[in-house]
PDB file of N, CA and C in Angstrom:
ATOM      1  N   UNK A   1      71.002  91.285  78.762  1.00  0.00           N
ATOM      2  CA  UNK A   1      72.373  91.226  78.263  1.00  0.00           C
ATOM      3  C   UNK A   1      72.885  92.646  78.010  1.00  0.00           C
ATOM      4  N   UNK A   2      73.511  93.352  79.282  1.00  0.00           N
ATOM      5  CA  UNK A   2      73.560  94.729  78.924  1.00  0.00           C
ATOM      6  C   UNK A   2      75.189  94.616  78.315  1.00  0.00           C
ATOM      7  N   UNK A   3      75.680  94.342  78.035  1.00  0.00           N
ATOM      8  CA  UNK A   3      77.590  94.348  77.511  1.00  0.00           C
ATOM      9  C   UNK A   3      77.730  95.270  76.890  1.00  0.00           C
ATOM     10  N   UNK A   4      78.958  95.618  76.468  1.00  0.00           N
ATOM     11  CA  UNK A   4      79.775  96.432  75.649  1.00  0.00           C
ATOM     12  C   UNK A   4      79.437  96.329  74.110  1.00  0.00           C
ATOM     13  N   UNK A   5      79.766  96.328  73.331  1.00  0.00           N
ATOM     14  CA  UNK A   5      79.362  96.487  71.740  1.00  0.00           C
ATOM     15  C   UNK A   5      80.609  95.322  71.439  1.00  0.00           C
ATOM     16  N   UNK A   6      81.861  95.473  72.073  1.00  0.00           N
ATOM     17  CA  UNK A   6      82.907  94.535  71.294  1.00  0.00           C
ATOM     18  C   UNK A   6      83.061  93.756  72.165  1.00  0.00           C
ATOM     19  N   UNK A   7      81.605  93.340  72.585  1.00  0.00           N
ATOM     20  CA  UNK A   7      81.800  91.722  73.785  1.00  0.00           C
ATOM     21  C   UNK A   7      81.399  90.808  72.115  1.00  0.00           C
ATOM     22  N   UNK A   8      82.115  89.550  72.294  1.00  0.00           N
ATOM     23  CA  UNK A   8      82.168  89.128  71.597  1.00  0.00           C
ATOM     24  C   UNK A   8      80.251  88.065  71.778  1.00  0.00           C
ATOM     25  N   UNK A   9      79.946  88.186  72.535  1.00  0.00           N
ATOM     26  CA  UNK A   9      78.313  87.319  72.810  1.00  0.00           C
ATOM     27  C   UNK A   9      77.487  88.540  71.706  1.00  0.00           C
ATOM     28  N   UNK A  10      77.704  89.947  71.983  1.00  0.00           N
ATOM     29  CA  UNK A  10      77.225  90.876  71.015  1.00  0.00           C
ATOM     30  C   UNK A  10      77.085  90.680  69.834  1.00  0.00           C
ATOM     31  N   UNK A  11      78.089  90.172  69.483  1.00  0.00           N
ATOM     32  CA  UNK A  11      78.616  90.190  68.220  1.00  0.00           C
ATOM     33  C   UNK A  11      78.050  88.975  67.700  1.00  0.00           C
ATOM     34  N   UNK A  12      77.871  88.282  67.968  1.00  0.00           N
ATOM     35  CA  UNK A  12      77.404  87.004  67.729  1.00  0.00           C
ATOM     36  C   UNK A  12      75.928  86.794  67.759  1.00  0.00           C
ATOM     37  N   UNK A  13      75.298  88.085  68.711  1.00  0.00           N
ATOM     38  CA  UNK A  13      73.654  87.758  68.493  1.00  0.00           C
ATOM     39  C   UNK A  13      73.484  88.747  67.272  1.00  0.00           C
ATOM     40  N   UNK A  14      74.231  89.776  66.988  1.00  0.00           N
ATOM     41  CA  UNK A  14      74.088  90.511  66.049  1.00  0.00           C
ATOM     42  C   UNK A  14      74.215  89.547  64.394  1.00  0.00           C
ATOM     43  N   UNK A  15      74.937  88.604  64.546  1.00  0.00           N
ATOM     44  CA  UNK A  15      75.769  87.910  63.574  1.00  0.00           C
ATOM     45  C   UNK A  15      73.954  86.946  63.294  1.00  0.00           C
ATOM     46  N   UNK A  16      73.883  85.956  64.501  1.00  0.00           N
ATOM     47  CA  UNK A  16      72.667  85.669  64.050  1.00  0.00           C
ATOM     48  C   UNK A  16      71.149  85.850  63.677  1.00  0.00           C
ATOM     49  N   UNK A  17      71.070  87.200  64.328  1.00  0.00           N
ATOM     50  CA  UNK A  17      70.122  88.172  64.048  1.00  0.00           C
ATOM     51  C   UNK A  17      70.031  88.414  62.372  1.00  0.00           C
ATOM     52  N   UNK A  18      71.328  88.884  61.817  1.00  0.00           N
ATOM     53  CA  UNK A  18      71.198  88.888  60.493  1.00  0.00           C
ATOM     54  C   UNK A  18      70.658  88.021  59.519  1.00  0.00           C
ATOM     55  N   UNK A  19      71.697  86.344  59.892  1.00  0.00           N
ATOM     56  CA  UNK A  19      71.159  85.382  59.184  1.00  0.00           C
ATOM     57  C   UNK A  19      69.288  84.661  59.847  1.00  0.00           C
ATOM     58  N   UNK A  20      69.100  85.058  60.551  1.00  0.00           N
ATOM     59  CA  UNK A  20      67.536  84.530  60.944  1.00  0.00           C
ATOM     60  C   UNK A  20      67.024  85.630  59.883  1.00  0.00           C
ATOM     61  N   UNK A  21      67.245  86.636  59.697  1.00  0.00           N
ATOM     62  CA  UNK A  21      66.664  87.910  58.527  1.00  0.00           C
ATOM     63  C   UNK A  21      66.614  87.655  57.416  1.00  0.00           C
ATOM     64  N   UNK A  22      67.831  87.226  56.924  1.00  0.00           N
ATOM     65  CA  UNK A  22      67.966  86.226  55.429  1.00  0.00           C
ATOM     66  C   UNK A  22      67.409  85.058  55.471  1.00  0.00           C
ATOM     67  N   UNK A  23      67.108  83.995  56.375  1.00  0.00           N
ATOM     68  CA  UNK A  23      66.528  82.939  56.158  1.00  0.00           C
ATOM     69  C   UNK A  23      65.173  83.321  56.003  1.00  0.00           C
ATOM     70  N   UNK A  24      64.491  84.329  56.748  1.00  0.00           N
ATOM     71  CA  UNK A  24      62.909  84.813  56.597  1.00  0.00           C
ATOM     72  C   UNK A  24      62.628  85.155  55.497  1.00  0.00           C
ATOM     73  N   UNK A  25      63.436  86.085  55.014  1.00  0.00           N
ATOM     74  CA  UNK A  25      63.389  86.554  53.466  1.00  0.00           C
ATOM     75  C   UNK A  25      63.628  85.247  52.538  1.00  0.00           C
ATOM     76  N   UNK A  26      64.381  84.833  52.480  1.00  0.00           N
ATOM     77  CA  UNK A  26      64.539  83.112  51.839  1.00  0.00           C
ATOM     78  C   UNK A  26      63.355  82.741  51.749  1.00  0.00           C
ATOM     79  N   UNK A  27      62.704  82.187  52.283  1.00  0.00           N
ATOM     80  CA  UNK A  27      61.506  81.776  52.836  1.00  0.00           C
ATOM     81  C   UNK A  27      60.516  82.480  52.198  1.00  0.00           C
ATOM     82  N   UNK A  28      60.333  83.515  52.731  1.00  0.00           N
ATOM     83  CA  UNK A  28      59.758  84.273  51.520  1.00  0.00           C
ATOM     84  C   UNK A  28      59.536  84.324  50.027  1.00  0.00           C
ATOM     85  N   UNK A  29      59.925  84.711  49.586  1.00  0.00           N
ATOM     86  CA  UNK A  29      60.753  85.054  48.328  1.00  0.00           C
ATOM     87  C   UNK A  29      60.270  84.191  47.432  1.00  0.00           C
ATOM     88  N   UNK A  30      59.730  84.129  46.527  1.00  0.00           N
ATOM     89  CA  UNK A  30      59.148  82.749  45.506  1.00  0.00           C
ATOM     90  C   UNK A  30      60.068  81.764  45.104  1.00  0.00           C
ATOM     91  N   UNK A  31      61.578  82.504  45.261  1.00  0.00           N
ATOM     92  CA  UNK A  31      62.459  81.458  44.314  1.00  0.00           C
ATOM     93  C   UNK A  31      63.296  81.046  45.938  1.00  0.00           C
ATOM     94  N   UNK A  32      63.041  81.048  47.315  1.00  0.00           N
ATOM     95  CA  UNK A  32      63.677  80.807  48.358  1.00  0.00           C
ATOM     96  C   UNK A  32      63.884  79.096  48.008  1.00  0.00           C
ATOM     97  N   UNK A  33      62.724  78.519  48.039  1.00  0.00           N
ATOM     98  CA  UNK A  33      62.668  76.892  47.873  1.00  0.00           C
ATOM     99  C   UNK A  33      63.721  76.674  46.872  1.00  0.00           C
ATOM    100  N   UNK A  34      64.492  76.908  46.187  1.00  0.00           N
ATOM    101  CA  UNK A  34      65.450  76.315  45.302  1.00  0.00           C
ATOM    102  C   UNK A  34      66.417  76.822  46.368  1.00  0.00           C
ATOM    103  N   UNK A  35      66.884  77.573  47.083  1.00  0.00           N
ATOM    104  CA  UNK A  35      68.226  77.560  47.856  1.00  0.00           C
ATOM    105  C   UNK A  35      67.698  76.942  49.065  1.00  0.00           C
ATOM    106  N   UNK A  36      67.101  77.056  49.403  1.00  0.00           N
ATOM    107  CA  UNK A  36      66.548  75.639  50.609  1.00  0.00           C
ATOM    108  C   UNK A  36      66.824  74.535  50.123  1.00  0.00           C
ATOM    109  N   UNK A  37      66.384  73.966  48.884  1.00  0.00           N
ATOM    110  CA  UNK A  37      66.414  72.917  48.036  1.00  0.00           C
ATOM    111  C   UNK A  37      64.934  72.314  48.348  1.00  0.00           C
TER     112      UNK A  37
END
């Protein structure tokens, strides 16, 4: 996926890249299981 920076597919793996980062850390985290529920 070689694109531009303001292709919007960019932007969007960047977008979920982040939240897969926060869900790992979530997960992590001793108190993650209460925002998981």
């Amino acid at each position: 996926m070689r694109k531009t920076a303001d292709n919007p597919q960019v932007k969007t793996a960047k977008t979920y890249s982040v939240l897969a980062v926060f869900y790992v850390v979530m997960m992590l985290l001793p108190h993650g299981n209460a925002f998981l529920g």
